[in-house]
Protein backbone atom coordinates (compact mmCIF):
# COMPACT_ATOMS: atom_id res chain seq x y z
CA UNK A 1 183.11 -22.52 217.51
CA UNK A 2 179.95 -22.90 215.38
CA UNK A 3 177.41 -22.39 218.14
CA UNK A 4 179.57 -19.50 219.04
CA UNK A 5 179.32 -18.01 214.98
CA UNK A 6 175.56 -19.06 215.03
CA UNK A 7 174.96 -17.06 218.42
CA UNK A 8 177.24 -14.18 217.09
CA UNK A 9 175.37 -13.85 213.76
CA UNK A 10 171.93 -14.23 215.76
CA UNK A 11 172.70 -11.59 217.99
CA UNK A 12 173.73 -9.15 214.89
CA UNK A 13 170.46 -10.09 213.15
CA UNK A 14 168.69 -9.46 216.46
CA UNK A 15 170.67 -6.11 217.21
CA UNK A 16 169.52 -4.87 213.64
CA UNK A 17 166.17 -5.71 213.67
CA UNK A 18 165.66 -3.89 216.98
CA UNK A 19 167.15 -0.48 215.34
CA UNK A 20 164.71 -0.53 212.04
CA UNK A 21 161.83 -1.02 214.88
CA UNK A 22 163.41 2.43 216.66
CA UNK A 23 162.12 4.11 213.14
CA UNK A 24 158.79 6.06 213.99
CA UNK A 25 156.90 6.14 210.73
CA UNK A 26 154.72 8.76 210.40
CA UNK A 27 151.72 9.20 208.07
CA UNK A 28 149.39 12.06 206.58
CA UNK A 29 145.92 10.77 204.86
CA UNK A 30 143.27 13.02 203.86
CA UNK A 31 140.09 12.61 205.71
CA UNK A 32 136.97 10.88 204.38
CA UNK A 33 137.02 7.05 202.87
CA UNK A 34 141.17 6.73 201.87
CA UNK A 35 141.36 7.25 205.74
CA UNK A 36 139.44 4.27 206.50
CA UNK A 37 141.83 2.26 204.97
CA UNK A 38 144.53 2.92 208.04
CA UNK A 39 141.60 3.60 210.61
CA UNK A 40 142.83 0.58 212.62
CA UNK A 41 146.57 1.23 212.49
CA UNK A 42 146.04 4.96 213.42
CA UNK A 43 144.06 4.21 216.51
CA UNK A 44 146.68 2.10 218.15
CA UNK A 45 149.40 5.16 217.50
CA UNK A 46 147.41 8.46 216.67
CA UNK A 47 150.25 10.59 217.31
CA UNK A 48 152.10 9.15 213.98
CA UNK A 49 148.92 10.11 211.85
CA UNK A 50 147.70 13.51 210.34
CA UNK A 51 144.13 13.90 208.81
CA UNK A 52 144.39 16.49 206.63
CA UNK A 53 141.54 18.46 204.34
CA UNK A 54 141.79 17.19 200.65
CA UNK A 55 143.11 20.83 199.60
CA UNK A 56 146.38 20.75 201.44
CA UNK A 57 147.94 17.27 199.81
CA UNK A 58 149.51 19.19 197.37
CA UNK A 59 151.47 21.19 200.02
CA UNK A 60 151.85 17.61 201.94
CA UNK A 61 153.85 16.33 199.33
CA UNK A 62 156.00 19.35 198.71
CA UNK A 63 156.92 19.96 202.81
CA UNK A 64 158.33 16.13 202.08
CA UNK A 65 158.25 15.36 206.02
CA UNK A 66 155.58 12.45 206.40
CA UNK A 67 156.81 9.06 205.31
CA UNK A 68 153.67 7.79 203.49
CA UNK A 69 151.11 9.98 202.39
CA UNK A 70 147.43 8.50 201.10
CA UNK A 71 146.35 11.24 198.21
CA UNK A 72 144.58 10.95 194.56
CA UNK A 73 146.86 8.58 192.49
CA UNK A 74 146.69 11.18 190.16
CA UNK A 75 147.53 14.04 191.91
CA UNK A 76 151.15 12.22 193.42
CA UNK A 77 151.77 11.06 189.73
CA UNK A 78 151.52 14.46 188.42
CA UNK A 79 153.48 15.89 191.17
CA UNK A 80 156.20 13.35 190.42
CA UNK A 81 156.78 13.85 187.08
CA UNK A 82 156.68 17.69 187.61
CA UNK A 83 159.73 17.54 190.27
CA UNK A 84 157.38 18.66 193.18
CA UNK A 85 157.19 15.20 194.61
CA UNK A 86 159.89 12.58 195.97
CA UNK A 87 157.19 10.56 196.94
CA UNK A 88 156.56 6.85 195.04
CA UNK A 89 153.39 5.12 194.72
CA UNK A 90 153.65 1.96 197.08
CA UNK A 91 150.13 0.76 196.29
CA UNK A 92 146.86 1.55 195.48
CA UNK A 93 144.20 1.37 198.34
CA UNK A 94 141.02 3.00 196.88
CA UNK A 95 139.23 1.82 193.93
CA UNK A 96 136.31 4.53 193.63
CA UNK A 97 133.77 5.42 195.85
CA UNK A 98 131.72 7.59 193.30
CA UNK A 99 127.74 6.93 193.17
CA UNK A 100 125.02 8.68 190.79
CA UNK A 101 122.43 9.27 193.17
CA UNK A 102 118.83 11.05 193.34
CA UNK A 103 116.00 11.13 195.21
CA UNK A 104 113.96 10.91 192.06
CA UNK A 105 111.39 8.50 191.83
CA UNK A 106 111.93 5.17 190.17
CA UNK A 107 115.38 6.83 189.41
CA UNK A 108 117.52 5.06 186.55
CA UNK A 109 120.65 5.43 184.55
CA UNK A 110 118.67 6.64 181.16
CA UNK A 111 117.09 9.42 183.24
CA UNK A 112 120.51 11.85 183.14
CA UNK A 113 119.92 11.84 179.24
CA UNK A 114 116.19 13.69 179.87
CA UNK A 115 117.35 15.90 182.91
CA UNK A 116 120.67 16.31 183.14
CA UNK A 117 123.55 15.82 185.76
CA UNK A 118 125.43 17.71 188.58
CA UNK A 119 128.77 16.63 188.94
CA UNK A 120 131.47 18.13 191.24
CA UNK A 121 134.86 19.28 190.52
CA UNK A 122 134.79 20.55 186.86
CA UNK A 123 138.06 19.25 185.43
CA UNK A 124 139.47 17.14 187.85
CA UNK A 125 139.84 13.14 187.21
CA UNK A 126 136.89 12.56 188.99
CA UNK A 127 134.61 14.34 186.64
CA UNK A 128 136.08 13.22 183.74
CA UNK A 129 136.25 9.57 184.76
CA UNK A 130 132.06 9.66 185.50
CA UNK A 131 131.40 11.14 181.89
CA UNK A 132 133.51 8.69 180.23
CA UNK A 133 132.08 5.63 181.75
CA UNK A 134 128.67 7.49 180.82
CA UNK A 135 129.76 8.20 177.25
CA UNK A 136 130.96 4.14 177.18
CA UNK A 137 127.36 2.79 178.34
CA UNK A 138 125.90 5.10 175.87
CA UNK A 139 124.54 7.51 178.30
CA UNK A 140 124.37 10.66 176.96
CA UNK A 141 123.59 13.49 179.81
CA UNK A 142 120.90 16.41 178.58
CA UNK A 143 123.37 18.54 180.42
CA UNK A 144 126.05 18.80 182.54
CA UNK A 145 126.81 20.96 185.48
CA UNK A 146 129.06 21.53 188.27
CA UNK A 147 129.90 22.14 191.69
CA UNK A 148 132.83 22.82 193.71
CA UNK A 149 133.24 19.46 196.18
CA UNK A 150 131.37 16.57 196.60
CA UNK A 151 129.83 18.33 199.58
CA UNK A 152 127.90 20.57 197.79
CA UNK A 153 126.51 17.89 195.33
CA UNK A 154 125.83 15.93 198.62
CA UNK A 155 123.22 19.41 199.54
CA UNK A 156 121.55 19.63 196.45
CA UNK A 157 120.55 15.84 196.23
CA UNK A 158 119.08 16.22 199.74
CA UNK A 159 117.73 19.67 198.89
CA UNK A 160 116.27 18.93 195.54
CA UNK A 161 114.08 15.72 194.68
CA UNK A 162 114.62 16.11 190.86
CA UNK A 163 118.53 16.44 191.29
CA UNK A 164 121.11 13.92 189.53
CA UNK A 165 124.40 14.40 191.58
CA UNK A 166 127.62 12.62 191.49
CA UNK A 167 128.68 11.82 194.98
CA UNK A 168 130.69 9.75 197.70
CA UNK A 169 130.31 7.38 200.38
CA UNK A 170 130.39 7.37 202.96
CA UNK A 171 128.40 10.96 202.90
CA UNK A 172 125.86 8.69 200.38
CA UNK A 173 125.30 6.50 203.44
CA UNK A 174 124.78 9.27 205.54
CA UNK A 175 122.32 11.46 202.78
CA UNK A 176 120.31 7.95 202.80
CA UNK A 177 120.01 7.84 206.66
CA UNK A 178 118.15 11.17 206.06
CA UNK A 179 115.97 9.98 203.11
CA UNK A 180 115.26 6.73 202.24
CA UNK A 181 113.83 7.88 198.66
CA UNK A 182 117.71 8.16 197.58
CA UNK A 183 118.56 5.87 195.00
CA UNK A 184 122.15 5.07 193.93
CA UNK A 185 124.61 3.81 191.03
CA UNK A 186 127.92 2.88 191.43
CA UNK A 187 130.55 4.34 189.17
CA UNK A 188 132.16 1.28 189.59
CA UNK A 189 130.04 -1.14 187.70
CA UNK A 190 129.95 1.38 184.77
CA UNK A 191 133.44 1.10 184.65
CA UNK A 192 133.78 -2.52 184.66
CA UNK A 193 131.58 -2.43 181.83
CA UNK A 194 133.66 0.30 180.06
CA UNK A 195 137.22 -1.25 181.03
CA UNK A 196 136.62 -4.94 182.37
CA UNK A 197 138.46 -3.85 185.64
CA UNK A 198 136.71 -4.16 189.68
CA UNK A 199 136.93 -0.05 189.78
CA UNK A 200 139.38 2.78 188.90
CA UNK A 201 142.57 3.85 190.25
CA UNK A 202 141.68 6.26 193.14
CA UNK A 203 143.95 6.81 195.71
CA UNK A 204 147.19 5.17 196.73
CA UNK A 205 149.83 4.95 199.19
CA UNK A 206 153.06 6.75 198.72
CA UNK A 207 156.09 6.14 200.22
CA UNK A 208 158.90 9.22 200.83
CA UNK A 209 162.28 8.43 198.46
CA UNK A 210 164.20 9.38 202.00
CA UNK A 211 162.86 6.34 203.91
CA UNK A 212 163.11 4.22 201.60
CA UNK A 213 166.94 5.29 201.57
CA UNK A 214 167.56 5.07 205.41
CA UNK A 215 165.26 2.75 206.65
CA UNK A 216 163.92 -0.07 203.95
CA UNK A 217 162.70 -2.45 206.77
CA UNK A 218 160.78 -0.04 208.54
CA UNK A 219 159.17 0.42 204.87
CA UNK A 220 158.76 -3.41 204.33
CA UNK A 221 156.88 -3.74 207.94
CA UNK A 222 154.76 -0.61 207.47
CA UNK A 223 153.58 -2.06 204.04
CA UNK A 224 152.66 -5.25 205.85
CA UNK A 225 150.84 -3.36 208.35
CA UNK A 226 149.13 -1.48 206.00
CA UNK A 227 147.66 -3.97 203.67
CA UNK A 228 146.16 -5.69 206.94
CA UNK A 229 144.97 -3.02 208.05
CA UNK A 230 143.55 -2.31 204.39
CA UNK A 231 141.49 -6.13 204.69
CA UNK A 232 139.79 -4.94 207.78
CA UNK A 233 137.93 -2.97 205.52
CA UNK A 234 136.20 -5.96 204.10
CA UNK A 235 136.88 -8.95 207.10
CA UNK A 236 135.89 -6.48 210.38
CA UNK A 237 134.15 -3.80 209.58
CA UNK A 238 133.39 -3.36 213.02
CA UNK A 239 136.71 -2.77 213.72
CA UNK A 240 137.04 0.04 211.13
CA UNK A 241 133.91 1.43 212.21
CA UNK A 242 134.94 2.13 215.95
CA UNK A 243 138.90 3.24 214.95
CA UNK A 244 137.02 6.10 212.58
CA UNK A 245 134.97 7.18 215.49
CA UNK A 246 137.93 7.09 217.91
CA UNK A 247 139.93 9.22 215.39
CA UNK A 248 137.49 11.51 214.89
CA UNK A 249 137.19 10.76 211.17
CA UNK A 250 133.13 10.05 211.18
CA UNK A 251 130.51 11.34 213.84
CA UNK A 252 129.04 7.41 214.40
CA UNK A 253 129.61 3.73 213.55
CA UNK A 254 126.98 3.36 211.60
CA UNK A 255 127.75 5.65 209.06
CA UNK A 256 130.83 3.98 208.85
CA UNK A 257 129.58 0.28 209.05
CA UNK A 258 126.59 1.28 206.23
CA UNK A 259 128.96 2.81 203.79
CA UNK A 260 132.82 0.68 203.96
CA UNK A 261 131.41 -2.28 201.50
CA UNK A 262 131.06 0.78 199.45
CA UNK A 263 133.88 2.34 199.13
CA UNK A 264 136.11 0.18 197.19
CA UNK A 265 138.85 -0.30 199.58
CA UNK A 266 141.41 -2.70 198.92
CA UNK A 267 145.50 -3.32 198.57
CA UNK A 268 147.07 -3.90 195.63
CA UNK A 269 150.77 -2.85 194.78
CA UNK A 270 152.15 -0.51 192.64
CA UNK A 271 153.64 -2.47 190.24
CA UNK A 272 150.49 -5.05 190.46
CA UNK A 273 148.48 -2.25 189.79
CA UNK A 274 150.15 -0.54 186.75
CA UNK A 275 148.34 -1.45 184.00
CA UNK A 276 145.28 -0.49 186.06
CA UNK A 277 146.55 3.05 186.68
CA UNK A 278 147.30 2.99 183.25
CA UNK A 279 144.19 2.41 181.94
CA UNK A 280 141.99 5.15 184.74
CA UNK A 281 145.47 7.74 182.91
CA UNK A 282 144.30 7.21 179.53
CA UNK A 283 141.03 8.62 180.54
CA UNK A 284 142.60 11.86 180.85
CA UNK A 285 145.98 12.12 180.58
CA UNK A 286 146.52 15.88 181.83
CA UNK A 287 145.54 14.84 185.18
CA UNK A 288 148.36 12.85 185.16
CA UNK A 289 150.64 15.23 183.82
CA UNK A 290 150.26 14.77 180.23
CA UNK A 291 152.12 11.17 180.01
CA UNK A 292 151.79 7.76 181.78
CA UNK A 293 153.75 7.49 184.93
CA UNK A 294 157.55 6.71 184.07
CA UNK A 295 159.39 3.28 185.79
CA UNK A 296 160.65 5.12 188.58
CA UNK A 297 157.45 6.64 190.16
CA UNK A 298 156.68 2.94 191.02
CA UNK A 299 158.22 1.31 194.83
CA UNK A 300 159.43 -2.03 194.33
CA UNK A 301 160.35 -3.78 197.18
């Protein structure tokens, strides 16, 4: 009677786990380095992912049909609390991929406060997060300008020798493949200087409110997936490198292979993460949507 109760309750366990795996998860990402992070896992089912320009997120979120979406922590946080998301952060997978770069000779730091700097994206978190960490090394810029996208910063530091730019791997990589007087900074060790922490608060994962509902174990495995598929980034980059080209994402490997132990890409959950995103908020709140993210905008598992 027990083995029959054992074999019974086996079978159930068995029976259940087999309809979570029937769950297709599906996933949009925008392209460029947050990709990367789920190169691997895309390759072996690209007809579950969507690489999307950065401009259409917004409208990602709101058509609520993908189950996880990779966008600007920021942006989902402010979509959230404005009732245009039902999407909740899962974890954070970027950590800033920002460089000051120029083709300047014997370029330095101390050189923005004599000439000047180009950033991109006037108003936006990424802007406001490279003149803070400035302003907190005491690095006063003669001037500041801007530029619509990192692409266009990206042009003028390959087009003009005295440029400062603000820009992001893995185009950095690329722009130094072209010319090898480029010099870079990271963002990312201003910041730890600023805040203490490895980086700022990038991008993230989210997870759809729906499938968490209906199908919580086809959550929990595609979480697991993900943050393996996240520590390729740093334990086979090779692996990375050839799922990017397969996808499409990046015209050549070494692009890829050149510019990944640059772009900050690691997992860390949402809740692990919170007094990180907390701290990149405070920087500028209204990119948040005026507050820090309330208890429910963080998955818990």
């Amino acid at each position: 009677m027990k083995k029959l109760i054992s074999f019974l309750f086996f079978s159930m366990l068995m029976i259940a786990s087999l309809f979570a795996d029937d769950y297709v998860i599906t996933v949009s990402a925008p392209l460029g380095a947050p990709a990367l992070s789920l190169a691997t896992l895309a390759e072996k089912n690209p007809q579950q992912y969507t690489f999307l320009s950065a401009e259409t997120i917004t409208a990602e979120f709101a058509n609520n049909n993908a189950d996880f979406i990779i966008a600007p922590l920021n942006a989902g946080a402010k979509l959230f609390k404005m009732g245009k998301s039902q999407y909740k952060l899962a974890a954070v997978v970027c950590w800033g991929n920002l460089y000051f770069a120029s083709q300047k000779k014997n370029f330095k730091l101390k050189d923005i406060q004599k000439s000047g700097i180009t950033l991109f994206g006037e108003n936006t978190i990424n802007s406001s997060i490279a003149l803070s960490v400035l302003e907190k090394n005491k690095i006063k810029p003669k001037s500041v300008h801007y530029l619509a996208g990192a692409a266009n910063t990206q042009n003028l530091l390959l087009s003009d020798s005295n440029s400062i730019v603000l820009t992001a791997e893995p185009s950095l990589s690329a722009a130094k493949m072209k010319n090898k007087n480029i010099k870079s900074y990271s963002l990312n060790e201003l910041y730890k200087k600023a805040t203490g922490f490895d980086g700022y608060t990038q991008a993230g994962l989210f997870v759809r409110a729906k499938t968490i509902e209906e199908h919580p174990e086809s959550v929990k495995d595609y979480l697991k997936q993900a943050k393996e598929s996240v520590e390729k980034c740093t334990l086979d980059v090779a692996a990375v490198a050839k799922a990017g080209v397969s996808l499409g994402l990046f015209p050549n490997e070494k692009i890829i292979t050149e510019a990944l132990p640059q772009c900050a890409i690691r997992y860390m959950s949402a809740l692990n993460a919170r007094k990180q995103i907390e701290t990149t908020a405070n920087i500028d709140i209204l990119q948040f949507g005026g507050a820090l993210p309330s208890d429910d905008f963080y998955f818990s598992e």
